[in-house]
Protein backbone atom coordinates (compact mmCIF):
# COMPACT_ATOMS: atom_id res chain seq x y z
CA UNK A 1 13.31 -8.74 0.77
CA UNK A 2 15.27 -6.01 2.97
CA UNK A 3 13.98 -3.19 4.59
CA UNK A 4 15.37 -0.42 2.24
CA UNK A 5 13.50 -2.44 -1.05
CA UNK A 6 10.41 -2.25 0.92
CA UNK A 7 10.76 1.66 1.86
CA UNK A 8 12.02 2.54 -1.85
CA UNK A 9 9.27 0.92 -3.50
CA UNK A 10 6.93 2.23 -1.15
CA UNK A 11 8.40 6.01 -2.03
CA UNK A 12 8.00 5.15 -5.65
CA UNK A 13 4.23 4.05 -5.63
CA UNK A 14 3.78 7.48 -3.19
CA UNK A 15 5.94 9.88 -5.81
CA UNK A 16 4.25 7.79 -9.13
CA UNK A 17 0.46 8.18 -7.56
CA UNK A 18 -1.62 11.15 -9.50
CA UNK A 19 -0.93 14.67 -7.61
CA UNK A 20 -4.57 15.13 -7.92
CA UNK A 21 -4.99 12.43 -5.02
CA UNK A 22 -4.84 14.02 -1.43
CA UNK A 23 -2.49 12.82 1.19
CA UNK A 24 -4.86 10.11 3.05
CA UNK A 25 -6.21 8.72 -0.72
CA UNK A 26 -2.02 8.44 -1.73
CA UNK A 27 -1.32 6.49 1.51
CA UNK A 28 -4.40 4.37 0.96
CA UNK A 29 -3.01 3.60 -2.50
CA UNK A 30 -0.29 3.17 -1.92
CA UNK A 31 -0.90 0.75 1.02
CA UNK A 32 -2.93 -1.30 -1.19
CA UNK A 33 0.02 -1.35 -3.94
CA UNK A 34 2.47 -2.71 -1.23
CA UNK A 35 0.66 -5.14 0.41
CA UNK A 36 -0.30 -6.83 -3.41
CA UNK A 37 3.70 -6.00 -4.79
CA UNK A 38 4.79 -7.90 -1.40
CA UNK A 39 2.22 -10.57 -1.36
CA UNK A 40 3.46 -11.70 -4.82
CA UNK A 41 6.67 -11.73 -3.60
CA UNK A 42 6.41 -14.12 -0.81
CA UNK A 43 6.30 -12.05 2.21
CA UNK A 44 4.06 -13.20 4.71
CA UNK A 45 0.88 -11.06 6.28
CA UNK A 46 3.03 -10.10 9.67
CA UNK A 47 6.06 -9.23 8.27
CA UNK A 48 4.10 -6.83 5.65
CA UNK A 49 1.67 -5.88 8.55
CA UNK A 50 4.65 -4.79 10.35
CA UNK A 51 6.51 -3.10 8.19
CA UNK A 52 3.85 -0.67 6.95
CA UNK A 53 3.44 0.50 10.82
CA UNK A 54 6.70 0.13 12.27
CA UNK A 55 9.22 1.22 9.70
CA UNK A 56 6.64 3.29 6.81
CA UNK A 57 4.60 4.75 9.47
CA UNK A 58 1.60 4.08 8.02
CA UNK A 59 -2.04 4.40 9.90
CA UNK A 60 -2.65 1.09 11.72
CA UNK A 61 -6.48 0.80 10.96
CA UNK A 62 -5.83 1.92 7.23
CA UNK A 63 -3.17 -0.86 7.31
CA UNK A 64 -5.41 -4.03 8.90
CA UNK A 65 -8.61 -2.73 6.27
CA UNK A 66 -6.34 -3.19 3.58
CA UNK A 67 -4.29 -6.68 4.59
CA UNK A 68 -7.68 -7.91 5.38
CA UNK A 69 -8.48 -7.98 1.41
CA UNK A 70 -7.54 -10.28 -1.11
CA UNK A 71 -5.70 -9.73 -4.47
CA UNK A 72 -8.99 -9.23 -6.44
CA UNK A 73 -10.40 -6.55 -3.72
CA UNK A 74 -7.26 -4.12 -3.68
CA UNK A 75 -7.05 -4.06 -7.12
CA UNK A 76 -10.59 -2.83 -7.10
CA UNK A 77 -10.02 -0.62 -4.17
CA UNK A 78 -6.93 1.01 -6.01
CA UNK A 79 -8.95 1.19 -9.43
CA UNK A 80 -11.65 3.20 -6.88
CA UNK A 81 -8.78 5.38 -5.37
CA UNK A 82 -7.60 5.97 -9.25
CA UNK A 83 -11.05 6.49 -10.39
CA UNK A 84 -11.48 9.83 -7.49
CA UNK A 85 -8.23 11.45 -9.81
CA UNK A 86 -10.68 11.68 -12.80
């Protein structure tokens, strides 16, 4: 999977996620959605790791909470991050 899928799907989880979600909560989400989305697709942990900090600019600690969970655990943690847009 190239680069440019990885950054467009990224943008679309980010432009898709509830407007009522602030900045940090969006990124969180989003992180969560990209790490499952790339997971299913075969990509290993580094490569994903390494992508959301060095070409998506994502926060490093947000990124190694959220690779550190399993498929179960970020779908509860985006549920969570849904469930503050109520």
């Amino acid at each position: 999977m190239n680069r440019t899928f990885m950054l467009g799907y990224l943008q679309g989880v980010i432009e898709a996620a509830p407007a009522v979600l602030s900045a940090s909560k969006t990124d969180e989400f989003a992180t969560a959605m990209v790490i499952q989305h790339l997971r299913h697709a075969g990509i290993d942990s580094l490569a994903i790791h390494d992508f959301l900090i060095d070409d998506a600019h994502l926060d490093p600690r947000m990124v190694s909470r959220y690779m550190n969970l399993n498929a179960d655990e970020l779908e509860s943690a985006q549920a969570n991050i849904l469930n503050q847009a109520r």
